[in-house]
ModelCIF file with pLDDT and N, C-alpha, C, O atoms, coordinates in Angstrom:
data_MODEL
#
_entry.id   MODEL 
#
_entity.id                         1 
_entity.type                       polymer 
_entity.pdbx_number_of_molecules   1 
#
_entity_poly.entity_id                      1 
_entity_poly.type                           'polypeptide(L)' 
_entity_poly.nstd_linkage                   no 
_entity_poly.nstd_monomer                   no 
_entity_poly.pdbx_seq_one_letter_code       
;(UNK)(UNK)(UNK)(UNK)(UNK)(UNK)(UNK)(UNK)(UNK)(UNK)(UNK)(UNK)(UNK)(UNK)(UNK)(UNK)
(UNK)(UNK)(UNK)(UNK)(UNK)(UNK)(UNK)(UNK)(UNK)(UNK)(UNK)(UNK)(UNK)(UNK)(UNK)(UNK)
(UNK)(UNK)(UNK)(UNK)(UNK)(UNK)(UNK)(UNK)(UNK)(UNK)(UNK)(UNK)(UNK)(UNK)
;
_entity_poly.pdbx_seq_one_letter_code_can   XXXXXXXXXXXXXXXXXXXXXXXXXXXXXXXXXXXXXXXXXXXXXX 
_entity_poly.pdbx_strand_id                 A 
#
loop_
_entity_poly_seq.entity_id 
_entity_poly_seq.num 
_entity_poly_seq.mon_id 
_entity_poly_seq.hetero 
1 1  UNK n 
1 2  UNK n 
1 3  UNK n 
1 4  UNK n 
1 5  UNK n 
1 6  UNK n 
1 7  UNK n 
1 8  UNK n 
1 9  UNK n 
1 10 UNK n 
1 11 UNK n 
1 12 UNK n 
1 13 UNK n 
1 14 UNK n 
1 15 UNK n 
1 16 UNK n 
1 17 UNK n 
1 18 UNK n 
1 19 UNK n 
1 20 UNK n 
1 21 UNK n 
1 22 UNK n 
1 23 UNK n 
1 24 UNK n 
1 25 UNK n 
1 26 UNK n 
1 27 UNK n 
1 28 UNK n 
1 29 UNK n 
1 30 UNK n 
1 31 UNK n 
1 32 UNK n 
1 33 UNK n 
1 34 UNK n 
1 35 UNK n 
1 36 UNK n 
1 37 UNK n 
1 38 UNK n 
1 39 UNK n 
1 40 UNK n 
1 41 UNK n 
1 42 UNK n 
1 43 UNK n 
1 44 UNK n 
1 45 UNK n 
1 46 UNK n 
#
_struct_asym.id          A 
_struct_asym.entity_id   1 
#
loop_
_ma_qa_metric.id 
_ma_qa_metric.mode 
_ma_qa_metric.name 
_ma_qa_metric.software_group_id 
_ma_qa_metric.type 
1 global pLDDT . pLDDT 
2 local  pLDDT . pLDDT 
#
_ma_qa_metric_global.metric_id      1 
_ma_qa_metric_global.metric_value   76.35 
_ma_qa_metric_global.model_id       1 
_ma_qa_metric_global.ordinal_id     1 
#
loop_
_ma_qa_metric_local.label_asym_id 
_ma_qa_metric_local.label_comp_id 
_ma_qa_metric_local.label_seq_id 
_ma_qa_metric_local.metric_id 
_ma_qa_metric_local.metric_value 
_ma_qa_metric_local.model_id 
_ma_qa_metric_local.ordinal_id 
A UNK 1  2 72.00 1 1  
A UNK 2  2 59.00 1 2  
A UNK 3  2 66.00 1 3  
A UNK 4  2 66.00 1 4  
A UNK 5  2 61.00 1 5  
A UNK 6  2 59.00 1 6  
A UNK 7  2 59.00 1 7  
A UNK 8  2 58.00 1 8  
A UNK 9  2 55.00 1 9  
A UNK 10 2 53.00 1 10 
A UNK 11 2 54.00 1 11 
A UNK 12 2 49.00 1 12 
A UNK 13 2 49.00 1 13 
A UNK 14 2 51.00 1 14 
A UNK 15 2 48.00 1 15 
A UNK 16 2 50.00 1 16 
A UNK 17 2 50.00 1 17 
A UNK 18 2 63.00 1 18 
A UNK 19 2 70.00 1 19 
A UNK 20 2 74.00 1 20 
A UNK 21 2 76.00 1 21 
A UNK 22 2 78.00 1 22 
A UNK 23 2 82.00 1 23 
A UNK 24 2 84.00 1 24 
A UNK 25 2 83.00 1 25 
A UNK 26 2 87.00 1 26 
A UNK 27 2 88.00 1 27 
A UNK 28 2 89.00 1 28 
A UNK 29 2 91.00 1 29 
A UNK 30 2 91.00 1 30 
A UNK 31 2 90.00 1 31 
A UNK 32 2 92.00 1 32 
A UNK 33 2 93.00 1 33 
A UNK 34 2 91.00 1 34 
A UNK 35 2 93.00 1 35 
A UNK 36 2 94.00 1 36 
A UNK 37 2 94.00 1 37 
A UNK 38 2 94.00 1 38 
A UNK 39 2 95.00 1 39 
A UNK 40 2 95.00 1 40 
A UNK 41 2 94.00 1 41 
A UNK 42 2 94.00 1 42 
A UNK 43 2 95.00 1 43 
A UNK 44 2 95.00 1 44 
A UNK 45 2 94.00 1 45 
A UNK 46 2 94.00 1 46 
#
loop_
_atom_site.group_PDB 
_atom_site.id 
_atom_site.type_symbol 
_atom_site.label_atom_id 
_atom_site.label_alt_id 
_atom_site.label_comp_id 
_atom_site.label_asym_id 
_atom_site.label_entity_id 
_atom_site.label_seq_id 
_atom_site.pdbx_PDB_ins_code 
_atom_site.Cartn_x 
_atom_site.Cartn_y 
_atom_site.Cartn_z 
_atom_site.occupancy 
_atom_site.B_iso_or_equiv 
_atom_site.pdbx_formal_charge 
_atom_site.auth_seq_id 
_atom_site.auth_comp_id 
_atom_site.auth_asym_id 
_atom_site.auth_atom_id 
_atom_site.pdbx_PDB_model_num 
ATOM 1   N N  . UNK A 1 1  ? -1.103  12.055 -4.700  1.00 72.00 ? 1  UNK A N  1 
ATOM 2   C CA . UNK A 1 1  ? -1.408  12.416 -6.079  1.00 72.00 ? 1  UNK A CA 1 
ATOM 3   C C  . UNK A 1 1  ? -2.913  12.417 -6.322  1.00 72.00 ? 1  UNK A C  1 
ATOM 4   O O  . UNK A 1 1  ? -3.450  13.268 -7.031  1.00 72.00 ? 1  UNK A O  1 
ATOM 5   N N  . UNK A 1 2  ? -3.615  11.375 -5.673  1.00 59.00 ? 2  UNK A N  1 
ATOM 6   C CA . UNK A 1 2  ? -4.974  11.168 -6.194  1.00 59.00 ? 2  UNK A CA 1 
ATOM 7   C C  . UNK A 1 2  ? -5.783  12.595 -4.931  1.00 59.00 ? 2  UNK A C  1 
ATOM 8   O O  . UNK A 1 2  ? -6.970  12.911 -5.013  1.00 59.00 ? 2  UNK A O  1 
ATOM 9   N N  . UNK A 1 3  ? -5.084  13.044 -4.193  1.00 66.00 ? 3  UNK A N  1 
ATOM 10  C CA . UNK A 1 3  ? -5.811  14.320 -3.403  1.00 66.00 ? 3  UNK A CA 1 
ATOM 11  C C  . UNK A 1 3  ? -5.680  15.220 -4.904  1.00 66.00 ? 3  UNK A C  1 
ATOM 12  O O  . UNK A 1 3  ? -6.563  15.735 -5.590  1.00 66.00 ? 3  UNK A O  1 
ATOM 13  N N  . UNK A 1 4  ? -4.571  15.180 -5.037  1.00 66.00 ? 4  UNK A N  1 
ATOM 14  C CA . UNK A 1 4  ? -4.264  16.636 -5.388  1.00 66.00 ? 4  UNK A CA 1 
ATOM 15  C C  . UNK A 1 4  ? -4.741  16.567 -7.195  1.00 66.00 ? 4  UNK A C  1 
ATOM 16  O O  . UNK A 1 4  ? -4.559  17.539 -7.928  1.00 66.00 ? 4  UNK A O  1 
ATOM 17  N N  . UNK A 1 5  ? -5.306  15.360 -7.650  1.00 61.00 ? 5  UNK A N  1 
ATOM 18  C CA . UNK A 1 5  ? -5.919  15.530 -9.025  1.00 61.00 ? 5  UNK A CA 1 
ATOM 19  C C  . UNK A 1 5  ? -7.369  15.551 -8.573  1.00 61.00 ? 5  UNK A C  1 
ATOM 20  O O  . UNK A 1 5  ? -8.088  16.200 -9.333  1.00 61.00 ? 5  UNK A O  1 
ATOM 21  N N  . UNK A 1 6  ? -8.069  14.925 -7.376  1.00 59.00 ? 6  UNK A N  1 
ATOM 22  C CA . UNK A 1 6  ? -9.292  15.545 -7.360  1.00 59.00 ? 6  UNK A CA 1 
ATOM 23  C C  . UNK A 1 6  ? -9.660  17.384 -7.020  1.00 59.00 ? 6  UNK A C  1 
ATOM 24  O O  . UNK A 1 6  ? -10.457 18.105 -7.621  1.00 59.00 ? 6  UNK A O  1 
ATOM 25  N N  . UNK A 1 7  ? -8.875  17.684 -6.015  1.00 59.00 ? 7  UNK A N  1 
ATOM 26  C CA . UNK A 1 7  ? -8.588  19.281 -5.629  1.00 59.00 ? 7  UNK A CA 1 
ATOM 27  C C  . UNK A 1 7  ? -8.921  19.935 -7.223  1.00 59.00 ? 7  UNK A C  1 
ATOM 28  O O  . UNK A 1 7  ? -9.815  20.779 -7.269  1.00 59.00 ? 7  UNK A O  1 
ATOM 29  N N  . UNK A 1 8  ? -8.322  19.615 -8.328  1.00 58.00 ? 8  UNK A N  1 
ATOM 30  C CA . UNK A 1 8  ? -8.243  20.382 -9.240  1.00 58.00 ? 8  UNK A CA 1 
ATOM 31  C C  . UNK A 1 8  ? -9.585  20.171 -10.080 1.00 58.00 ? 8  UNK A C  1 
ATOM 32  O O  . UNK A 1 8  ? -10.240 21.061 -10.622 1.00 58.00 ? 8  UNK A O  1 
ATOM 33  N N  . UNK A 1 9  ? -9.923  18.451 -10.071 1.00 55.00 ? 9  UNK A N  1 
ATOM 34  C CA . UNK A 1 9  ? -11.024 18.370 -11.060 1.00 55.00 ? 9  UNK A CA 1 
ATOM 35  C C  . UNK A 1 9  ? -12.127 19.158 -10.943 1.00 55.00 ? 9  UNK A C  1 
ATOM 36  O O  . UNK A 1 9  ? -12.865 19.554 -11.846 1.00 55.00 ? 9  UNK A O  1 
ATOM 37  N N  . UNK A 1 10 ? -12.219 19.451 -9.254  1.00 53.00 ? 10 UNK A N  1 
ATOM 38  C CA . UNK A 1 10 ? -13.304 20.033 -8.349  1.00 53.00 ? 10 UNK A CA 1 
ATOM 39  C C  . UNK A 1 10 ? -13.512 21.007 -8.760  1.00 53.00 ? 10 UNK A C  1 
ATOM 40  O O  . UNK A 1 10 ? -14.622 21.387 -9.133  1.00 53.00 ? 10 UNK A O  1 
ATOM 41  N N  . UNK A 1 11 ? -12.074 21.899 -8.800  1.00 54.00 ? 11 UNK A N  1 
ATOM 42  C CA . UNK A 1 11 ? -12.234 23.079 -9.292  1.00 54.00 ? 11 UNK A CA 1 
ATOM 43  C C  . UNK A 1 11 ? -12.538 23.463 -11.152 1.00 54.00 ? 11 UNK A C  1 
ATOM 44  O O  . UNK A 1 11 ? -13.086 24.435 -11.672 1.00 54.00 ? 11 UNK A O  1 
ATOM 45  N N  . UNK A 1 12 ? -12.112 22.629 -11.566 1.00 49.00 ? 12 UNK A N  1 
ATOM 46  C CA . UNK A 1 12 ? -12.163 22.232 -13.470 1.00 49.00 ? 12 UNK A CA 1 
ATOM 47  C C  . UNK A 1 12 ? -13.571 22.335 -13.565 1.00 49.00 ? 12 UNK A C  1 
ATOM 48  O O  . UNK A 1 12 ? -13.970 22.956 -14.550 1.00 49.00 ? 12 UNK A O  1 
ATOM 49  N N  . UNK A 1 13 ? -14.622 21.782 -12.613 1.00 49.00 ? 13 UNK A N  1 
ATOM 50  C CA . UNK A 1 13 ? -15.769 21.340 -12.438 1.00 49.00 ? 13 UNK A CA 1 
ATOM 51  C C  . UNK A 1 13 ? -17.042 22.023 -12.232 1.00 49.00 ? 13 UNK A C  1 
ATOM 52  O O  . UNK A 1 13 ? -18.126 21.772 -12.759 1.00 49.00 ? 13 UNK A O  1 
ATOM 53  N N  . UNK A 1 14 ? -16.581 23.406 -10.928 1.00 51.00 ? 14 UNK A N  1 
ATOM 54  C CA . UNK A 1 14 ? -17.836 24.199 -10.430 1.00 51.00 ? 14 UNK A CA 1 
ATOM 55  C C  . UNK A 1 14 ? -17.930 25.164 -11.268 1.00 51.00 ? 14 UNK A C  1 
ATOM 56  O O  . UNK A 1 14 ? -17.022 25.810 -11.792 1.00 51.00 ? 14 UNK A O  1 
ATOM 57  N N  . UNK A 1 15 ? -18.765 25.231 -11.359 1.00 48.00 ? 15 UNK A N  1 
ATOM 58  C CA . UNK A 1 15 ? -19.740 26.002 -12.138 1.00 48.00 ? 15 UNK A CA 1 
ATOM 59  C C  . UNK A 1 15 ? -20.860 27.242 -11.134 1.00 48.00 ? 15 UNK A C  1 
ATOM 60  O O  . UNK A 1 15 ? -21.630 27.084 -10.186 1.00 48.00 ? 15 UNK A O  1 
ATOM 61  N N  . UNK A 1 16 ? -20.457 28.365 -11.898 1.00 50.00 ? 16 UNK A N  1 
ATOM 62  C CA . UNK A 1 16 ? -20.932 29.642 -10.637 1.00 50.00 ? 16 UNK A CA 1 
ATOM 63  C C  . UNK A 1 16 ? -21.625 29.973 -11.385 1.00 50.00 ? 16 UNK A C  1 
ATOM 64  O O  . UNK A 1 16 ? -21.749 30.161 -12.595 1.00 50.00 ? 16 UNK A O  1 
ATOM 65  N N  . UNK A 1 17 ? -22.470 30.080 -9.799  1.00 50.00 ? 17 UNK A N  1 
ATOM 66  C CA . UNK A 1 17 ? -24.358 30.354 -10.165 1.00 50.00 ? 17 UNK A CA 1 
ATOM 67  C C  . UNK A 1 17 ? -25.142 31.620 -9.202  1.00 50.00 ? 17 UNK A C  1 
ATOM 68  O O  . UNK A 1 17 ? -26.196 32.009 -8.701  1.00 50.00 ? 17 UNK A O  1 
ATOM 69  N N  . UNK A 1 18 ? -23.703 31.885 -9.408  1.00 63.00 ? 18 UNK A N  1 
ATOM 70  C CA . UNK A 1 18 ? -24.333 33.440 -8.295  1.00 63.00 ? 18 UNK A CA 1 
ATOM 71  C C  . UNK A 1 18 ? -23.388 34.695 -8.427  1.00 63.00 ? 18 UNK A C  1 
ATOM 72  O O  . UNK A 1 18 ? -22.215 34.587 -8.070  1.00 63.00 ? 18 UNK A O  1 
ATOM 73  N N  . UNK A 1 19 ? -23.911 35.986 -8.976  1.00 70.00 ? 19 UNK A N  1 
ATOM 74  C CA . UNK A 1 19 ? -23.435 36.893 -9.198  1.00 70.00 ? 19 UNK A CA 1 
ATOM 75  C C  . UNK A 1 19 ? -21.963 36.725 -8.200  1.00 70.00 ? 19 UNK A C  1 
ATOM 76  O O  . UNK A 1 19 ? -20.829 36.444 -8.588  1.00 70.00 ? 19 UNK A O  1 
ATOM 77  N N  . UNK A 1 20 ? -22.504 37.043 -6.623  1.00 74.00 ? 20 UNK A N  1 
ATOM 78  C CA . UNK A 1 20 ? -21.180 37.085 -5.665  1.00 74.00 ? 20 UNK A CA 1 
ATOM 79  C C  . UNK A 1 20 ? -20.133 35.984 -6.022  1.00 74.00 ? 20 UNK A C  1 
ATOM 80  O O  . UNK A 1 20 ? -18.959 36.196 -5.719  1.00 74.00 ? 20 UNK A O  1 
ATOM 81  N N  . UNK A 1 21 ? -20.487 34.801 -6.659  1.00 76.00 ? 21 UNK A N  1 
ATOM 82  C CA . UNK A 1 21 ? -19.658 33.841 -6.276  1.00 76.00 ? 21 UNK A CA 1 
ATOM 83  C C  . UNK A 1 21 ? -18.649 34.594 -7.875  1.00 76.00 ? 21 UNK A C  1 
ATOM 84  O O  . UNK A 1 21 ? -17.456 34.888 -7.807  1.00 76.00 ? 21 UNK A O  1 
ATOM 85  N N  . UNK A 1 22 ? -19.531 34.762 -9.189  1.00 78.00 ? 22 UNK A N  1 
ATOM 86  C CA . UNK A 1 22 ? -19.068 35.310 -10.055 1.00 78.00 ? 22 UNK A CA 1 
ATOM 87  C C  . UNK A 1 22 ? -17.485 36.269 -9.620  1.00 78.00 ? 22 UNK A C  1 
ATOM 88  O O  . UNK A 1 22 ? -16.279 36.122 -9.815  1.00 78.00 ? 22 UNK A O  1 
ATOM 89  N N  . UNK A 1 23 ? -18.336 37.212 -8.978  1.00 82.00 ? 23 UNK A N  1 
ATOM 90  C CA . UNK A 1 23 ? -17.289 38.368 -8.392  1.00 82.00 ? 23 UNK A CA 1 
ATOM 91  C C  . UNK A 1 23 ? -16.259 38.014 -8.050  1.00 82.00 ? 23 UNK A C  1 
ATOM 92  O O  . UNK A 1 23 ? -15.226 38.199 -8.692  1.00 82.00 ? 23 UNK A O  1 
ATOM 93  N N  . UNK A 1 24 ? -16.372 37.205 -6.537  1.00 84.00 ? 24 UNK A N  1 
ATOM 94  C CA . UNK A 1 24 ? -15.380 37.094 -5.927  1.00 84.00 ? 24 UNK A CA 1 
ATOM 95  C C  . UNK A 1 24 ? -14.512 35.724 -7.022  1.00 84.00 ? 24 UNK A C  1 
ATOM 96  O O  . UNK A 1 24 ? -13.286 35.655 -6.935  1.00 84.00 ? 24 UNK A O  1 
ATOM 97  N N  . UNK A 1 25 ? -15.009 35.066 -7.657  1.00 83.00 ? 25 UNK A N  1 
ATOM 98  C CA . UNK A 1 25 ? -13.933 33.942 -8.388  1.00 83.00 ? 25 UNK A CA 1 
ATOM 99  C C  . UNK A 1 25 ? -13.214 34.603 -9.472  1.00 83.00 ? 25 UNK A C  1 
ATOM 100 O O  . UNK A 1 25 ? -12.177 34.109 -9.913  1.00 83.00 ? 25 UNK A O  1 
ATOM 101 N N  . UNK A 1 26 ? -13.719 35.732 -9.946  1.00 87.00 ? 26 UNK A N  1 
ATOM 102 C CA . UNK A 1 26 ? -12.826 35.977 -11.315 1.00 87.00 ? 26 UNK A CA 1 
ATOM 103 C C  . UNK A 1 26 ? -11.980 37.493 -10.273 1.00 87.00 ? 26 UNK A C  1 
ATOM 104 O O  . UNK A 1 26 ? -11.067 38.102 -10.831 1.00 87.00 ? 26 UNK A O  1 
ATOM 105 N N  . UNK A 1 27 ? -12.258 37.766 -9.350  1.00 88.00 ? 27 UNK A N  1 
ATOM 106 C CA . UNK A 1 27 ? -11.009 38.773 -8.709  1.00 88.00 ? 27 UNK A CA 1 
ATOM 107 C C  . UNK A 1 27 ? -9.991  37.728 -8.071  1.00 88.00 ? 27 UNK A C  1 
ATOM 108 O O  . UNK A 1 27 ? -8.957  38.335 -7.790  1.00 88.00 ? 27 UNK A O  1 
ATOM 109 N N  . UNK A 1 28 ? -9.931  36.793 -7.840  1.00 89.00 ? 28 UNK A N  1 
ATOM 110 C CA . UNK A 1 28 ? -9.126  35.935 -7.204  1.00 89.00 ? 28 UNK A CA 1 
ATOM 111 C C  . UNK A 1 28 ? -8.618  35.170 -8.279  1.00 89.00 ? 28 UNK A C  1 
ATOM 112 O O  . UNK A 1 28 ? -7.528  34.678 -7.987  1.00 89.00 ? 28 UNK A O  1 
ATOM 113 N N  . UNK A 1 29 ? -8.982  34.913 -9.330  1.00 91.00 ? 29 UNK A N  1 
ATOM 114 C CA . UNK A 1 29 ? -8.088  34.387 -10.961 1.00 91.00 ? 29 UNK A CA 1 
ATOM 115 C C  . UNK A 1 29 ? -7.225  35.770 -10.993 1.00 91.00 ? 29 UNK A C  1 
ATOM 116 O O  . UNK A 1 29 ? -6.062  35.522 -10.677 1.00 91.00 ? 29 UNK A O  1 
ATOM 117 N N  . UNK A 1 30 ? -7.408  36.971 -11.239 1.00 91.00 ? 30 UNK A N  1 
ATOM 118 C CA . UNK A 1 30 ? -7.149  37.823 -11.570 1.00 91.00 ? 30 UNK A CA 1 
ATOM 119 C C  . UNK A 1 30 ? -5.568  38.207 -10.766 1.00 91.00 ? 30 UNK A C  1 
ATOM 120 O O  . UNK A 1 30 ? -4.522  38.613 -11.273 1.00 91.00 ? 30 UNK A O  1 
ATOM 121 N N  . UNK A 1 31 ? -5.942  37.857 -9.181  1.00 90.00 ? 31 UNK A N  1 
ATOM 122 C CA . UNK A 1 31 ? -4.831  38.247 -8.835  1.00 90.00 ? 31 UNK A CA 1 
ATOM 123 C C  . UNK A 1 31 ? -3.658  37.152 -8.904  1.00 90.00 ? 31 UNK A C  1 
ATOM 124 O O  . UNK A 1 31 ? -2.498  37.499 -8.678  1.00 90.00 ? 31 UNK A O  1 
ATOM 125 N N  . UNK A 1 32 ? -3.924  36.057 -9.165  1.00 92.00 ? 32 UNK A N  1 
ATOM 126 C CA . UNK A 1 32 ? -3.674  34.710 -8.817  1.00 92.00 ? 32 UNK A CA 1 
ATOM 127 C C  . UNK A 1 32 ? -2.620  34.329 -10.118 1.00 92.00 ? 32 UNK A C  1 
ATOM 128 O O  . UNK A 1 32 ? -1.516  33.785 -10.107 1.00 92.00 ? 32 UNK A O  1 
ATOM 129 N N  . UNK A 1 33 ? -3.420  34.837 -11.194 1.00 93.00 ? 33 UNK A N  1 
ATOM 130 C CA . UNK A 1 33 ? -2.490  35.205 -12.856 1.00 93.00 ? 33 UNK A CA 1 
ATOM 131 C C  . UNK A 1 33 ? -1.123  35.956 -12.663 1.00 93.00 ? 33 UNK A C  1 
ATOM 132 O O  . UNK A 1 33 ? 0.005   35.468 -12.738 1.00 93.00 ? 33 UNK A O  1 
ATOM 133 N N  . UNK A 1 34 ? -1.453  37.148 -12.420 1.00 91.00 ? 34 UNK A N  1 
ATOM 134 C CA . UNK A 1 34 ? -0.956  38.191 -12.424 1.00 91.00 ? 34 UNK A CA 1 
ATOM 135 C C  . UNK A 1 34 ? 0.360   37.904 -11.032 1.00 91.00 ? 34 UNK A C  1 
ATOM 136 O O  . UNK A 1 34 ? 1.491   38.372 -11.166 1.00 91.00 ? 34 UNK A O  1 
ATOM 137 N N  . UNK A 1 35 ? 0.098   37.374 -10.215 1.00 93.00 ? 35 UNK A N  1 
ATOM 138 C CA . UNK A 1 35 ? 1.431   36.981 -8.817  1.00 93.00 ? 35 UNK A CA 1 
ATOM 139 C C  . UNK A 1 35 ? 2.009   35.385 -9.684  1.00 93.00 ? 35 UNK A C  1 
ATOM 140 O O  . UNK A 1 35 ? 3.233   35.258 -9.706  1.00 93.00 ? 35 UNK A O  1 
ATOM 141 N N  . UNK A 1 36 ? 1.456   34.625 -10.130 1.00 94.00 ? 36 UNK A N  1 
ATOM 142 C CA . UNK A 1 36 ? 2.113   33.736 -11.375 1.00 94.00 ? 36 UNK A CA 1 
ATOM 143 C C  . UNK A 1 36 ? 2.887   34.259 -12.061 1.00 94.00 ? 36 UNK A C  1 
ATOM 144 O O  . UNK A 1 36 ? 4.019   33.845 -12.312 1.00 94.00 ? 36 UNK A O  1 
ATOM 145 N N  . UNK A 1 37 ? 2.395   35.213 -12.444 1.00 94.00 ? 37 UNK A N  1 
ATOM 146 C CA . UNK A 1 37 ? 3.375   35.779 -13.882 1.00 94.00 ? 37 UNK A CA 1 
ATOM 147 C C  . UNK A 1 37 ? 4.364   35.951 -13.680 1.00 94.00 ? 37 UNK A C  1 
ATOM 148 O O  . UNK A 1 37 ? 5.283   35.271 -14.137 1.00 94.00 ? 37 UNK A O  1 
ATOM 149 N N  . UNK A 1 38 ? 4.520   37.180 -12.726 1.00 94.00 ? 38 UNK A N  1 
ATOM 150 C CA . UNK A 1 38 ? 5.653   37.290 -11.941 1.00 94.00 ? 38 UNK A CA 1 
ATOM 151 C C  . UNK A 1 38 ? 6.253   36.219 -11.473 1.00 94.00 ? 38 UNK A C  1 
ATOM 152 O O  . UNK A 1 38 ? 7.465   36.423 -11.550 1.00 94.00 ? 38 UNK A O  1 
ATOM 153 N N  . UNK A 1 39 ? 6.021   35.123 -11.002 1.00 95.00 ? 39 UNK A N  1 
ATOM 154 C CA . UNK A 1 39 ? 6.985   34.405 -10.160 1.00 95.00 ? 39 UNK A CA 1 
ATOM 155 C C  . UNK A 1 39 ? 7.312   33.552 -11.391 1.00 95.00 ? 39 UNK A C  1 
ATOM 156 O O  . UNK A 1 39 ? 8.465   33.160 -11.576 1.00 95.00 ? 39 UNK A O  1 
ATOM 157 N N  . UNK A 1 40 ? 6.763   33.391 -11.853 1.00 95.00 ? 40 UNK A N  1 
ATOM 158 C CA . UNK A 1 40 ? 7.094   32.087 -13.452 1.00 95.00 ? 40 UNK A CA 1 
ATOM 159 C C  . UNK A 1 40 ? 8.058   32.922 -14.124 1.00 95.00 ? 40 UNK A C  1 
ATOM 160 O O  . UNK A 1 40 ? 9.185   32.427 -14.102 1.00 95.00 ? 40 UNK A O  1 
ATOM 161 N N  . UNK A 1 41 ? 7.979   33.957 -14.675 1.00 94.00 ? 41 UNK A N  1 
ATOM 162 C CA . UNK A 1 41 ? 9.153   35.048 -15.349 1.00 94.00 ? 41 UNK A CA 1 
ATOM 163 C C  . UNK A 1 41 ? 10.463  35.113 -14.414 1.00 94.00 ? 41 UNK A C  1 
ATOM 164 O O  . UNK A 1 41 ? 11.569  35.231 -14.940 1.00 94.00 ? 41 UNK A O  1 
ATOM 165 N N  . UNK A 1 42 ? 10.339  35.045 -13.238 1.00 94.00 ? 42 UNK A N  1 
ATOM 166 C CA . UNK A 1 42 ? 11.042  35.420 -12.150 1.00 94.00 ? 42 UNK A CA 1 
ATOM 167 C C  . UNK A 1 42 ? 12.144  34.028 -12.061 1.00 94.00 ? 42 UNK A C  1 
ATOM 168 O O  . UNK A 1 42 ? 13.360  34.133 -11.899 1.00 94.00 ? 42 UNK A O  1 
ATOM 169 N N  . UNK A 1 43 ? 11.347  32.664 -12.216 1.00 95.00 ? 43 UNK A N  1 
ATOM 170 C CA . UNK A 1 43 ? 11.902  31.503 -11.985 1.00 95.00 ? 43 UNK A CA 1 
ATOM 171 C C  . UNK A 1 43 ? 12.630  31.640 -13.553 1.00 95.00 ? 43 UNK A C  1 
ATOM 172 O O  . UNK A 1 43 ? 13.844  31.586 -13.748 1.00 95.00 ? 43 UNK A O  1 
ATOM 173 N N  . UNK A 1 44 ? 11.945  31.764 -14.243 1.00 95.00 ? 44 UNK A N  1 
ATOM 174 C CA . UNK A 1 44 ? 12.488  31.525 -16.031 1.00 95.00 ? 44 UNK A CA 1 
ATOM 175 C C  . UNK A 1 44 ? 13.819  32.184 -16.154 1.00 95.00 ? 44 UNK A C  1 
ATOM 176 O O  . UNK A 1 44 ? 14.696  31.682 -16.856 1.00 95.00 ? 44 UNK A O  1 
ATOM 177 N N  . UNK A 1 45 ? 14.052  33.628 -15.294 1.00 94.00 ? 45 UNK A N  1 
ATOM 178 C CA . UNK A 1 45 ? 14.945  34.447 -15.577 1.00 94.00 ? 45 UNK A CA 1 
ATOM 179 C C  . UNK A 1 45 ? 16.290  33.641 -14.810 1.00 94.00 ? 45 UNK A C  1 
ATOM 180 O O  . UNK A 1 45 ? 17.418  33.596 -15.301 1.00 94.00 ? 45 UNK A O  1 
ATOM 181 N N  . UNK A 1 46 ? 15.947  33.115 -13.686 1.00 94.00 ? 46 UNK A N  1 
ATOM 182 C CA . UNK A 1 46 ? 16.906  32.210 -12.772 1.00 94.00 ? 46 UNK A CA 1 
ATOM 183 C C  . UNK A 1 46 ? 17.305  31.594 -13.285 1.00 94.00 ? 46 UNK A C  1 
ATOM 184 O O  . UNK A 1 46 ? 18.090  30.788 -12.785 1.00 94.00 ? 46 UNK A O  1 
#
């Protein structure tokens, strides 16, 4: 438990300071939402 609440704080935490890092973090939310959605709707419908 205590891995897997730091894993997240880490991420709660960084802060992007570079165009690329910009890029590549909000295309990887993007797809990351969007394959959620689906599977959360998917489980809900089950």
């Amino acid at each position: 438990l205590h891995t897997k609440r730091k894993s997240k704080e880490e991420q709660q935490q960084q802060v992007l300071s570079t165009k690329d890092q910009l890029i590549t973090s909000c295309n990887n939310d993007v797809h990351m939402v969007l394959d959620r959605t689906l599977w959360i709707l998917k489980k809900v419908i089950d």
